[in-house]
PDB file of N, CA and C in Angstrom:
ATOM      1  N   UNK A   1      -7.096   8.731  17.733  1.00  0.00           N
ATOM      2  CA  UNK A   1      -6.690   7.893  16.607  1.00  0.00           C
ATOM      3  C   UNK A   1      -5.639   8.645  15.791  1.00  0.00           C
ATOM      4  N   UNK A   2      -4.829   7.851  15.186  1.00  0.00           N
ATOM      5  CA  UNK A   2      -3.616   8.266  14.578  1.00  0.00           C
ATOM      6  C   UNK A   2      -4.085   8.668  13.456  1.00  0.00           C
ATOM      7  N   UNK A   3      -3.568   9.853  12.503  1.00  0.00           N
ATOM      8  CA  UNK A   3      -3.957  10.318  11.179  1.00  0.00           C
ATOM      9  C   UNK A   3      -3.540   9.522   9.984  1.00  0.00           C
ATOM     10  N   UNK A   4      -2.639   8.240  10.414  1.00  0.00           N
ATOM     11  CA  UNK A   4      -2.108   7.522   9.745  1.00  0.00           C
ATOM     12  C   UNK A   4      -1.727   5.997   9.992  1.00  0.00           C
ATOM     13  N   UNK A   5      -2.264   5.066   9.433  1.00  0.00           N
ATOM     14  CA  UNK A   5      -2.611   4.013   9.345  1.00  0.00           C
ATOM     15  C   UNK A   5      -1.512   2.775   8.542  1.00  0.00           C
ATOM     16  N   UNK A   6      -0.743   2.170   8.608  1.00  0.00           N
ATOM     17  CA  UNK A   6      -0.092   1.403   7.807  1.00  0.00           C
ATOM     18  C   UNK A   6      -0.969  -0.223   8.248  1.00  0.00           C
ATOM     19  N   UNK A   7      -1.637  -0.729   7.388  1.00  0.00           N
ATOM     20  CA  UNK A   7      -2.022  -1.904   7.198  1.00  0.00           C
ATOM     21  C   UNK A   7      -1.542  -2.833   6.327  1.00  0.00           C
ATOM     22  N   UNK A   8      -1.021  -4.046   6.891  1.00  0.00           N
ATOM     23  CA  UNK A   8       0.107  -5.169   6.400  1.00  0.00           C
ATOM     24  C   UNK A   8      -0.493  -6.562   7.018  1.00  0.00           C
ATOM     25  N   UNK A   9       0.232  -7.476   6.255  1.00  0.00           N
ATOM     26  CA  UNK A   9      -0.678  -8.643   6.353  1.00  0.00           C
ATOM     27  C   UNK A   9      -0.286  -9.376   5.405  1.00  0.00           C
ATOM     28  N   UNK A  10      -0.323 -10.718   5.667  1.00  0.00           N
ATOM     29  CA  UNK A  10      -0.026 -12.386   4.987  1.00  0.00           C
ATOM     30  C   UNK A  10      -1.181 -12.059   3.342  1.00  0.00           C
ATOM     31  N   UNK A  11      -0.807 -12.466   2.595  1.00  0.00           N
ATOM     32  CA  UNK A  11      -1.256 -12.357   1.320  1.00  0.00           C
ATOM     33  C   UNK A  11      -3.132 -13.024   1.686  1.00  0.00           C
ATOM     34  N   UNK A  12      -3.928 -12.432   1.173  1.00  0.00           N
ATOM     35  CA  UNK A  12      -5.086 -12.980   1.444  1.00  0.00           C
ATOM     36  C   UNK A  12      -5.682 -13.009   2.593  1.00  0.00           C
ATOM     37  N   UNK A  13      -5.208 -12.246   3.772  1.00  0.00           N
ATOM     38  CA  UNK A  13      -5.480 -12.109   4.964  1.00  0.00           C
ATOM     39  C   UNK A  13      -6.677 -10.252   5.065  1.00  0.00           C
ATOM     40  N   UNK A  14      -6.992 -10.150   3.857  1.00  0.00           N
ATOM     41  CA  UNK A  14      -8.370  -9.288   4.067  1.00  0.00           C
ATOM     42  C   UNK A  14      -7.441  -7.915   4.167  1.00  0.00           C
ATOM     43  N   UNK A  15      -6.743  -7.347   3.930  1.00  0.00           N
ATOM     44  CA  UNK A  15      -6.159  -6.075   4.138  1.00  0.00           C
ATOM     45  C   UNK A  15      -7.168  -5.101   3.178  1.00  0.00           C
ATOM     46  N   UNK A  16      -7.224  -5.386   1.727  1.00  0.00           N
ATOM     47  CA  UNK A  16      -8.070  -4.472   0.841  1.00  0.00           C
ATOM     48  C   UNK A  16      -9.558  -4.588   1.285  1.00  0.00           C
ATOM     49  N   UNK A  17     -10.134  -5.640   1.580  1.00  0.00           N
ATOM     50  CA  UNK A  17     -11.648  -6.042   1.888  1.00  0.00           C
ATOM     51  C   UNK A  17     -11.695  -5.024   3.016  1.00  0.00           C
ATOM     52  N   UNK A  18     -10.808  -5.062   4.331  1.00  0.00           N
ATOM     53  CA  UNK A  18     -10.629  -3.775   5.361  1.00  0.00           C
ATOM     54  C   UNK A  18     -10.888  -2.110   5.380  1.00  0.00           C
ATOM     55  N   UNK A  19      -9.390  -2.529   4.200  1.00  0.00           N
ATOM     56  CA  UNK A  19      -9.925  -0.985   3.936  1.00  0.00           C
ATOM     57  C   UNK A  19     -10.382  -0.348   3.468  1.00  0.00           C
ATOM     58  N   UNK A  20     -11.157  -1.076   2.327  1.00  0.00           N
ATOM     59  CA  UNK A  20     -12.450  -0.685   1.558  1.00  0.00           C
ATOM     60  C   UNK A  20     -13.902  -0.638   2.904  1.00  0.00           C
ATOM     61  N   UNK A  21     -13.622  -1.131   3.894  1.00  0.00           N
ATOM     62  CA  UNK A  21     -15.011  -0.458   4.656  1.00  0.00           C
ATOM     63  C   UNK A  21     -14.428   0.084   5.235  1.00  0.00           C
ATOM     64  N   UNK A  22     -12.944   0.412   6.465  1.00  0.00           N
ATOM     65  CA  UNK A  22     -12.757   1.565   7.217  1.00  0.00           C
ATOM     66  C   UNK A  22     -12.996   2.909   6.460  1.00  0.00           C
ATOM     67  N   UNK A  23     -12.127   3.176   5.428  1.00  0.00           N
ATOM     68  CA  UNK A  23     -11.434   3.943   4.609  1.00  0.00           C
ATOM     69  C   UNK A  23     -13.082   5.141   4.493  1.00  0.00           C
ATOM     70  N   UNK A  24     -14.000   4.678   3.958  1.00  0.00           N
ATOM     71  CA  UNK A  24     -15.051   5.750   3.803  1.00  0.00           C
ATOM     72  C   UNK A  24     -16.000   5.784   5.182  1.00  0.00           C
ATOM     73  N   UNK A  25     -15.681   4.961   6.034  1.00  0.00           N
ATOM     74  CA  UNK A  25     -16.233   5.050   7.571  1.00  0.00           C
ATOM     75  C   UNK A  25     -15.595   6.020   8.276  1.00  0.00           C
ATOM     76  N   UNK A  26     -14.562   6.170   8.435  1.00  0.00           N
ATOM     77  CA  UNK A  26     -13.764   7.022   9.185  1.00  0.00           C
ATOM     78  C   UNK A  26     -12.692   8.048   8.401  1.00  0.00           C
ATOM     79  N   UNK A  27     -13.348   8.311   6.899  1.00  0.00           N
ATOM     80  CA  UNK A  27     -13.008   9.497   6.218  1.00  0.00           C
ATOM     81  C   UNK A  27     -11.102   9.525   6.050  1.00  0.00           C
ATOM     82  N   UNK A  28     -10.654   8.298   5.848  1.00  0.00           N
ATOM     83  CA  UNK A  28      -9.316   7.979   5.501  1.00  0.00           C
ATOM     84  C   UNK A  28      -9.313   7.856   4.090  1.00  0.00           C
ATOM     85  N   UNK A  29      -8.141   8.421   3.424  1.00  0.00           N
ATOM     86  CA  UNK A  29      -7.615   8.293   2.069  1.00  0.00           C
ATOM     87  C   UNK A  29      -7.219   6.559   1.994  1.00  0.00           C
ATOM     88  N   UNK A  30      -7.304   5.812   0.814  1.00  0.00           N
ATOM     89  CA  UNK A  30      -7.220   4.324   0.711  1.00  0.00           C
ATOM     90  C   UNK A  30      -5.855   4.509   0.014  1.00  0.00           C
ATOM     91  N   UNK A  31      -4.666   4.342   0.165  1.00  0.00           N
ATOM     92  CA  UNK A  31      -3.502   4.722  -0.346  1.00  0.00           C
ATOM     93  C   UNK A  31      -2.777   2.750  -0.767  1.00  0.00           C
ATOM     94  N   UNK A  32      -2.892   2.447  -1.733  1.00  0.00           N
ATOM     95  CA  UNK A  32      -2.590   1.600  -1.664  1.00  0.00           C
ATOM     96  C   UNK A  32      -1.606   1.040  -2.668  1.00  0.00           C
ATOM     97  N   UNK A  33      -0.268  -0.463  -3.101  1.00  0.00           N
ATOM     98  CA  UNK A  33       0.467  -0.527  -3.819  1.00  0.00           C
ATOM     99  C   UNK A  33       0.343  -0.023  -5.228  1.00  0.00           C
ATOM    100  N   UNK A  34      -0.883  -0.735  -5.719  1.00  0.00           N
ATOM    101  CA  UNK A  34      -1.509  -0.654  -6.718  1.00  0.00           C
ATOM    102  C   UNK A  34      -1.033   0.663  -7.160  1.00  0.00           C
ATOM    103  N   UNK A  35      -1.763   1.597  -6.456  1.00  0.00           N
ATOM    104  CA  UNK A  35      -1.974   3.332  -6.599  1.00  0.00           C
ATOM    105  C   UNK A  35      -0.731   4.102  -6.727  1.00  0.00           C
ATOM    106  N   UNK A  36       0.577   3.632  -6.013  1.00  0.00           N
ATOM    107  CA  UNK A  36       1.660   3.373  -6.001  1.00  0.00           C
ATOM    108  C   UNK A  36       2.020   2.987  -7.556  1.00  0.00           C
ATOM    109  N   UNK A  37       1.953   2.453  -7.503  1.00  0.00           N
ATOM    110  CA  UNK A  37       2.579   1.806  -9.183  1.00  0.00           C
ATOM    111  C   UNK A  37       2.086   2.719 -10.578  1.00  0.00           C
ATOM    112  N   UNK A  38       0.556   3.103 -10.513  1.00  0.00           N
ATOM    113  CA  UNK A  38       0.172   3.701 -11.381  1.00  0.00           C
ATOM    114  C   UNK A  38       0.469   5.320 -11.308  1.00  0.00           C
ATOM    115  N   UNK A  39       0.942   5.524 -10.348  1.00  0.00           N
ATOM    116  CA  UNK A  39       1.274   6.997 -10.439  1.00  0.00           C
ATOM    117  C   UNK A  39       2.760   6.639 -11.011  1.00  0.00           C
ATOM    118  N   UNK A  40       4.007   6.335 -10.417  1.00  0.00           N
ATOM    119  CA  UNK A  40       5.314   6.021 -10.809  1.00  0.00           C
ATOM    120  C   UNK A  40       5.526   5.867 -12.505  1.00  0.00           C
ATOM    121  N   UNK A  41       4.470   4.749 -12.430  1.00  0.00           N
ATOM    122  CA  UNK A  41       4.119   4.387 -14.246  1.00  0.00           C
ATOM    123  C   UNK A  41       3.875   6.112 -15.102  1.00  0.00           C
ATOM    124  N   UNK A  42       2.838   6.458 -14.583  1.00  0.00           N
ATOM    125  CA  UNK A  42       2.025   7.781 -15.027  1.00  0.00           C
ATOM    126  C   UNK A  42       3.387   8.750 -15.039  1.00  0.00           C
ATOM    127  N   UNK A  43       4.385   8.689 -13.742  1.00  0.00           N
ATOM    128  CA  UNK A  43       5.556   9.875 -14.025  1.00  0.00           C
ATOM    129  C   UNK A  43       6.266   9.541 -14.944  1.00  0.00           C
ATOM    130  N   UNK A  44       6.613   8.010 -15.489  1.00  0.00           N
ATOM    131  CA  UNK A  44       7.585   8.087 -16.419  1.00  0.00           C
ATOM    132  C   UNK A  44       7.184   7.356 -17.623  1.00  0.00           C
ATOM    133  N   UNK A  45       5.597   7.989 -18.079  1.00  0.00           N
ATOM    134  CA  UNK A  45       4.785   8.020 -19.173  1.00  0.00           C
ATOM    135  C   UNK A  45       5.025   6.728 -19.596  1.00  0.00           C
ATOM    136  N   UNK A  46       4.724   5.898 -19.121  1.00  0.00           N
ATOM    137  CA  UNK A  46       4.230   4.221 -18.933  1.00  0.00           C
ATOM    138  C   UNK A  46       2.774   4.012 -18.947  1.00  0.00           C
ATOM    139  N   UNK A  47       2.758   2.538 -19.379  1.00  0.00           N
ATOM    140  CA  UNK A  47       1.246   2.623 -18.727  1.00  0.00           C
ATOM    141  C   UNK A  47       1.594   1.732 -17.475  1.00  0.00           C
ATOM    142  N   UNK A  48       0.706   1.469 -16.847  1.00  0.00           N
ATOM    143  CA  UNK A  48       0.619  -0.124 -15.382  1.00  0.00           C
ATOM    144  C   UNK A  48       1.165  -1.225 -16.448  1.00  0.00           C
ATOM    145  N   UNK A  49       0.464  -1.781 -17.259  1.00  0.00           N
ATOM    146  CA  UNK A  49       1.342  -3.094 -17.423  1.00  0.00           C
ATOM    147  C   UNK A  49       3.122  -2.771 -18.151  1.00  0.00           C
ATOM    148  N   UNK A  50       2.831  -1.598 -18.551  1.00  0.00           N
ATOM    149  CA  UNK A  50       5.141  -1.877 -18.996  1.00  0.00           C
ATOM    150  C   UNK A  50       5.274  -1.410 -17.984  1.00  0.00           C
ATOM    151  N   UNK A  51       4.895  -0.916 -16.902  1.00  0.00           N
ATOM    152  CA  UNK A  51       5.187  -0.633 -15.407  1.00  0.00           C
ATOM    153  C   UNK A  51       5.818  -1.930 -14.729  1.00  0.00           C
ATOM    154  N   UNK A  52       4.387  -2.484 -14.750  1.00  0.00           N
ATOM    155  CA  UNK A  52       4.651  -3.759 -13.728  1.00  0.00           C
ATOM    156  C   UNK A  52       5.856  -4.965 -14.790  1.00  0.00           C
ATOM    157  N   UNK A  53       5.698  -4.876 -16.232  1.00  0.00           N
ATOM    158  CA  UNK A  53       6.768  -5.466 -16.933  1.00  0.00           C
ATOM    159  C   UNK A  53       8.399  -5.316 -16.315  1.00  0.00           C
ATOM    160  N   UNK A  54       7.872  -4.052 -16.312  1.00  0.00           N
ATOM    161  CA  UNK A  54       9.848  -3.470 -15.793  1.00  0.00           C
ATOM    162  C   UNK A  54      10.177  -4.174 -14.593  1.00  0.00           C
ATOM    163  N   UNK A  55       8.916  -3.987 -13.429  1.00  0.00           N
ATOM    164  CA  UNK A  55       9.318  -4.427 -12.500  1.00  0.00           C
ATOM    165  C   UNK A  55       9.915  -5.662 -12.052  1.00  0.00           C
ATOM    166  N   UNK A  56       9.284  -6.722 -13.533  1.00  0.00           N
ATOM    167  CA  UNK A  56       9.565  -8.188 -13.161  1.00  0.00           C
ATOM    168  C   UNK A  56      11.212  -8.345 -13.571  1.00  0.00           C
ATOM    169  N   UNK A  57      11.692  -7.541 -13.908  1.00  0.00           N
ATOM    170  CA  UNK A  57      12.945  -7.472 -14.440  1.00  0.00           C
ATOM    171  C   UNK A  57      14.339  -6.520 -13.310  1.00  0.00           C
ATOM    172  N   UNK A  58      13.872  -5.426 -13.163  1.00  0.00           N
ATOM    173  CA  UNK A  58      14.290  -4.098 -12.814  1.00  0.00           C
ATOM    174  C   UNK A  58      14.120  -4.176 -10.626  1.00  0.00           C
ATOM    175  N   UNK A  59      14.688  -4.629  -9.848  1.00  0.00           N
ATOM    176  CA  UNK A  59      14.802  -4.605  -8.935  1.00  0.00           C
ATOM    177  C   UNK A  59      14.584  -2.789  -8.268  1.00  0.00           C
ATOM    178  N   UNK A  60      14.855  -2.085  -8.879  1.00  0.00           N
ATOM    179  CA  UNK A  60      14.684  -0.767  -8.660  1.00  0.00           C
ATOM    180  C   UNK A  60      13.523  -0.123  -8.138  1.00  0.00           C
ATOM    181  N   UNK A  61      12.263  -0.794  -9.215  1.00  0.00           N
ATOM    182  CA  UNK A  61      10.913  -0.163  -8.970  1.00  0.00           C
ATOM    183  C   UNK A  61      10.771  -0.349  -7.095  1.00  0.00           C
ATOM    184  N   UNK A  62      10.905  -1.634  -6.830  1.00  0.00           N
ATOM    185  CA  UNK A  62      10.376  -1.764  -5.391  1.00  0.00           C
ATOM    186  C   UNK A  62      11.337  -0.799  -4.809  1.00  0.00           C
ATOM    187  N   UNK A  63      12.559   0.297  -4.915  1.00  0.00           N
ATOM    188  CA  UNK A  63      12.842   1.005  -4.170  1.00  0.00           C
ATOM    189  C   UNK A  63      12.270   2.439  -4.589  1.00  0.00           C
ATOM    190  N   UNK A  64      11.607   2.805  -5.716  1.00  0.00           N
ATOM    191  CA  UNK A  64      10.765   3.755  -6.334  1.00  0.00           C
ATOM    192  C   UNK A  64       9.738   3.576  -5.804  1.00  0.00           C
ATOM    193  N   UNK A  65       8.482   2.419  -5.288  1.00  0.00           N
ATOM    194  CA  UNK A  65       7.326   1.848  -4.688  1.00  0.00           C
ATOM    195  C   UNK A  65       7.775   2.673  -2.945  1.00  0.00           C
ATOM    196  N   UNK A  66       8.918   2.006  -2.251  1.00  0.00           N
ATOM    197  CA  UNK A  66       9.417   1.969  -0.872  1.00  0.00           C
ATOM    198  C   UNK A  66       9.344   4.076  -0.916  1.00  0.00           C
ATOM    199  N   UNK A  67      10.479   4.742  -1.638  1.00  0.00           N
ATOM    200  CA  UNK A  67      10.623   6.106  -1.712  1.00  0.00           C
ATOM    201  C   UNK A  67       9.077   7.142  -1.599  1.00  0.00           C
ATOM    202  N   UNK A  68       8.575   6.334  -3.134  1.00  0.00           N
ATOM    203  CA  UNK A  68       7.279   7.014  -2.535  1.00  0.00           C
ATOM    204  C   UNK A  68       6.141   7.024  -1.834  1.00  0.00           C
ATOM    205  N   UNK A  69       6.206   5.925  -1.044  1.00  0.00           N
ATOM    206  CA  UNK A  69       5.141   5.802   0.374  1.00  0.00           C
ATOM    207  C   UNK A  69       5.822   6.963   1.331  1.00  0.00           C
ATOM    208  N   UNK A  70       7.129   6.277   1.411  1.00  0.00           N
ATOM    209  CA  UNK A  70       7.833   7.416   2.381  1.00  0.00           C
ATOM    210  C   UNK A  70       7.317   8.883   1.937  1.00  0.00           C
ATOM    211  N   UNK A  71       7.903   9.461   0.840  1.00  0.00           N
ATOM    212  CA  UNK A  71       7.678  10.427   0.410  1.00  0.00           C
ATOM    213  C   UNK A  71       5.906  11.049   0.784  1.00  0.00           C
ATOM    214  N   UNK A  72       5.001   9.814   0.629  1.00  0.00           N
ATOM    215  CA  UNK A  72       3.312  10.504   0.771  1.00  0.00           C
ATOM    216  C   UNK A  72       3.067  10.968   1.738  1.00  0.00           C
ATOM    217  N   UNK A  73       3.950  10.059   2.635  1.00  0.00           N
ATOM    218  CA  UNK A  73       3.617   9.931   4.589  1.00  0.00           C
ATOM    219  C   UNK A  73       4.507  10.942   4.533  1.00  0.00           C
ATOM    220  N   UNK A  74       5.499  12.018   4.369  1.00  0.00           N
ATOM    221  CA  UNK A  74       6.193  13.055   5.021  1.00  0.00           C
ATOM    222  C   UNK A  74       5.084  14.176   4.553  1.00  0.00           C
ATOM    223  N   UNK A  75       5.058  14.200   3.524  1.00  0.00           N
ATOM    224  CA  UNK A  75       4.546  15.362   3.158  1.00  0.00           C
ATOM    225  C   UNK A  75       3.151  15.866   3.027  1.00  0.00           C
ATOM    226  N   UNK A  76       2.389  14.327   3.446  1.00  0.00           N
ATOM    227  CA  UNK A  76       0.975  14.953   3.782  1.00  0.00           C
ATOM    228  C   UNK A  76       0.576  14.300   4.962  1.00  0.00           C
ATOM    229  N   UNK A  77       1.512  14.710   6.095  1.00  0.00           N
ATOM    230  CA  UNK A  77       1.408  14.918   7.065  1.00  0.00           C
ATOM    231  C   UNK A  77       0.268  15.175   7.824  1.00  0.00           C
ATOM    232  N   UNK A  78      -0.371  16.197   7.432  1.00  0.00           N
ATOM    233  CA  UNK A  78      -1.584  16.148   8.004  1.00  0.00           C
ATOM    234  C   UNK A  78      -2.998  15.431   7.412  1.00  0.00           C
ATOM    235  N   UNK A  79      -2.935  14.940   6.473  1.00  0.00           N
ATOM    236  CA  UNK A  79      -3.939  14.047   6.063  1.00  0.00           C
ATOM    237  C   UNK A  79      -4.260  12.838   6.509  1.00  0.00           C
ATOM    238  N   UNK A  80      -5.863  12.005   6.692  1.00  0.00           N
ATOM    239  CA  UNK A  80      -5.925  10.949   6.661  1.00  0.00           C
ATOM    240  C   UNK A  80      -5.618   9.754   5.914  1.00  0.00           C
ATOM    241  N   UNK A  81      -4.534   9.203   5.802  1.00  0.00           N
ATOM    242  CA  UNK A  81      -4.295   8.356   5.150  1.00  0.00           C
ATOM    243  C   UNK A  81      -4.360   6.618   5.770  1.00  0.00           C
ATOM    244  N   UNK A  82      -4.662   5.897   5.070  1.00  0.00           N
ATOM    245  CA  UNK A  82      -4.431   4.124   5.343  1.00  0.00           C
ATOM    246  C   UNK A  82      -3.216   3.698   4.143  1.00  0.00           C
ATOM    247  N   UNK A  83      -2.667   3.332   4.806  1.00  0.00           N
ATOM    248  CA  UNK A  83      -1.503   2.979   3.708  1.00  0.00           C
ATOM    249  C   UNK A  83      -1.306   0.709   3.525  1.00  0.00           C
ATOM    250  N   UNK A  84      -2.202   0.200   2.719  1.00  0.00           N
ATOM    251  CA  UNK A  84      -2.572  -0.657   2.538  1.00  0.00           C
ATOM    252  C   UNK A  84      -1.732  -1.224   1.217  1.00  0.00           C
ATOM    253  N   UNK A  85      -0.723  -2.131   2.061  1.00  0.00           N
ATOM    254  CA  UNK A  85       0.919  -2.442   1.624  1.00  0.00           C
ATOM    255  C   UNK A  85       1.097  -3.998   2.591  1.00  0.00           C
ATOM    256  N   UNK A  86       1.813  -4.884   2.018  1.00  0.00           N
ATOM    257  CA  UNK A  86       2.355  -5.927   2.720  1.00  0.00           C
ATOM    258  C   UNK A  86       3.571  -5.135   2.848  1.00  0.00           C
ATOM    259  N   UNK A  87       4.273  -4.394   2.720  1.00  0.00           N
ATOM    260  CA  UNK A  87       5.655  -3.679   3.305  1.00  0.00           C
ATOM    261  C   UNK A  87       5.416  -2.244   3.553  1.00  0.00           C
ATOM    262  N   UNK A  88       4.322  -0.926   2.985  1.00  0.00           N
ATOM    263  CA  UNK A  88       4.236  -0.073   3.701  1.00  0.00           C
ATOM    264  C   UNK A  88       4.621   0.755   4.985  1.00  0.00           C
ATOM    265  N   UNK A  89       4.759  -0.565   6.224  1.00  0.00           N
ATOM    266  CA  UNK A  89       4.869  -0.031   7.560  1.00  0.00           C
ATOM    267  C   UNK A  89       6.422   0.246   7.840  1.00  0.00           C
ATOM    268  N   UNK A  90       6.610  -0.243   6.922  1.00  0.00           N
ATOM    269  CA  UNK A  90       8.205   0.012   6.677  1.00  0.00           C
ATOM    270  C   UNK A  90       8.754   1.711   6.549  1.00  0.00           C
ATOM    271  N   UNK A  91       8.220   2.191   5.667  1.00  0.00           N
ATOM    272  CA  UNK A  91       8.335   3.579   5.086  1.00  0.00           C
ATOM    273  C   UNK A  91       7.573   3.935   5.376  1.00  0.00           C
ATOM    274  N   UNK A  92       6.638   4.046   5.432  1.00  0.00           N
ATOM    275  CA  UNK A  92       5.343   5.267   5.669  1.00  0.00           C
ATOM    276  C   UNK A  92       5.834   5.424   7.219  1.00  0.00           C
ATOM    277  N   UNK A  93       5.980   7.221   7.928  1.00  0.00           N
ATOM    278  CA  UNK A  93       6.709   7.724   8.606  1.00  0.00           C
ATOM    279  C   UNK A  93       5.084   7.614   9.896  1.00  0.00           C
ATOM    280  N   UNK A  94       5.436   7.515  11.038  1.00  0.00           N
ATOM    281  CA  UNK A  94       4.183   8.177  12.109  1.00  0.00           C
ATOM    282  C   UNK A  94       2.779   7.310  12.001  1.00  0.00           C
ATOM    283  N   UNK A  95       2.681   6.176  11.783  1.00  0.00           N
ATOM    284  CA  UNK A  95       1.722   5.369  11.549  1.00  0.00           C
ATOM    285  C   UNK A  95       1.170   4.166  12.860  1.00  0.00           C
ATOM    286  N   UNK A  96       0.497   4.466  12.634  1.00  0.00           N
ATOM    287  CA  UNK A  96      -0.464   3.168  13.620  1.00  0.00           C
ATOM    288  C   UNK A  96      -0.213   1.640  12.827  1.00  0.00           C
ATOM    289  N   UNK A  97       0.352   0.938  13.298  1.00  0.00           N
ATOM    290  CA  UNK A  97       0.842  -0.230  12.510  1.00  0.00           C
ATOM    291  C   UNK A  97       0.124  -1.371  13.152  1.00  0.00           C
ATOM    292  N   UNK A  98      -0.539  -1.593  11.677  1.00  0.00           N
ATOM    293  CA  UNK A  98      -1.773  -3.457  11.974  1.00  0.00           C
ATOM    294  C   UNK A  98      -0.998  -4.316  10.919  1.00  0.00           C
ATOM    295  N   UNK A  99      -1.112  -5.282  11.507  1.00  0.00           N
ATOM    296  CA  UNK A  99      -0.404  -6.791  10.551  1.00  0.00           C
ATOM    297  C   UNK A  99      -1.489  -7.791  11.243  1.00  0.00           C
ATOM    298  N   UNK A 100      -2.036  -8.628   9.533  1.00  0.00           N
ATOM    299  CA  UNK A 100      -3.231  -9.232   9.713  1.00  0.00           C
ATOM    300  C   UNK A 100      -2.768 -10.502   9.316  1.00  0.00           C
ATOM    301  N   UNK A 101      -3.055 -11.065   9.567  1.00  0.00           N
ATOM    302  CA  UNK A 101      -2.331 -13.071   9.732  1.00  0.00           C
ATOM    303  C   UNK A 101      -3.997 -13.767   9.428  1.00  0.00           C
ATOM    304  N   UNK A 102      -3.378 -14.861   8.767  1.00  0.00           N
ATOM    305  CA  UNK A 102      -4.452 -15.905   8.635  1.00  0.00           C
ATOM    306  C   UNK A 102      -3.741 -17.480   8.348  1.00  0.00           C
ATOM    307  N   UNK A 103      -4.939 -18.425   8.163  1.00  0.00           N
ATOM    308  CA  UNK A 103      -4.391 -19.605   7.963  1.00  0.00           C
ATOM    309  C   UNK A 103      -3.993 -19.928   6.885  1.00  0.00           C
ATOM    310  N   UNK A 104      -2.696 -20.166   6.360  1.00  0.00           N
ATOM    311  CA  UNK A 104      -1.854 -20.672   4.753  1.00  0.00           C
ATOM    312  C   UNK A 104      -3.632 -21.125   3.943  1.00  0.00           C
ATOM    313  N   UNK A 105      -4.142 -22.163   4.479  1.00  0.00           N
ATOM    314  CA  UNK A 105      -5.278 -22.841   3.489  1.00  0.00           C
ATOM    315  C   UNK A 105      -6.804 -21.918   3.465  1.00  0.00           C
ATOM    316  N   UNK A 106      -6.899 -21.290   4.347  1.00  0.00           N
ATOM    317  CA  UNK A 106      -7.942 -19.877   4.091  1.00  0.00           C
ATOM    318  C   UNK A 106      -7.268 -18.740   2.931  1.00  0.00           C
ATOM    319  N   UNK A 107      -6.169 -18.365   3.457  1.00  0.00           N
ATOM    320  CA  UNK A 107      -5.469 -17.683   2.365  1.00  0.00           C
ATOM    321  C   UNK A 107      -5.596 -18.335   1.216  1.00  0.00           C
ATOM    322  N   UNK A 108      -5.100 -19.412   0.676  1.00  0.00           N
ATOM    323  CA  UNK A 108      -5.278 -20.331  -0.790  1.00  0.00           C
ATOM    324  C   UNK A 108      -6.566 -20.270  -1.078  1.00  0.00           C
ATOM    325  N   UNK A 109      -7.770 -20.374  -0.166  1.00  0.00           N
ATOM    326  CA  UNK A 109      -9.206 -20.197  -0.714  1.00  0.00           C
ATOM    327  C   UNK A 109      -9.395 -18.719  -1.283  1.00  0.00           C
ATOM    328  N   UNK A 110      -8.716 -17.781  -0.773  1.00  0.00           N
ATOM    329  CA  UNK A 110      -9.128 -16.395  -0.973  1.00  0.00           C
ATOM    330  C   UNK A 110      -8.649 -16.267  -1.984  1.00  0.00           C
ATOM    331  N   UNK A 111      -7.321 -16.457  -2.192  1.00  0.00           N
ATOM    332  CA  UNK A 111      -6.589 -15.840  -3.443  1.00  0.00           C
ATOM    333  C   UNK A 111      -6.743 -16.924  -4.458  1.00  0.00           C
TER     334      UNK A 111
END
């Protein structure tokens, strides 16, 4: 098994529900957007919501979001990571790549 995991998927298609049971089954770090955002926020002494404010404005963040997945996946290289992203598999470097699909009207029930 690969030390690194990129999991992607149709909105509501179970990606977090996933990796909330792999993730402590098979001793993988849960690396996810969210976690992403609040660190970025945290570097440039923000909180998450004027974080995510900027973002609705500021086209940038999603290449600050994109940089530092890349950036997690180079440099901790040897760690278990799941990188649990609808775009993740993109950037995150050396990954086992899953994309999870469901039906438009199951999705609308979920979300």
């Amino acid at each position: 098994m690969k030390d690194k995991i990129s999991l992607a998927g149709d909105l509501g298609s179970g990606k977090s529900t996933l990796a909330k049971i792999f993730c402590p089954k098979y001793g993988f770090e849960h690396y996810y957007t969210g976690a992403i955002m609040r660190a970025l926020a945290e570097e440039r002494g923000m909180t998450a919501l004027e974080f995510n404010q900027m973002c609705e404005n500021d086209r940038s963040a999603d290449y600050m979001i994109d940089n530092k997945t890349t950036e997690v996946s180079r440099a901790r290289r040897d760690d278990k990571i799941l990188f649990d992203s609808r775009m993740a598999w993109h950037f995150a470097r050396d990954t086992f790549k899953i994309f999870l699909t469901i039906d438009p009207m199951e999705a609308a029930t979920r979300v």
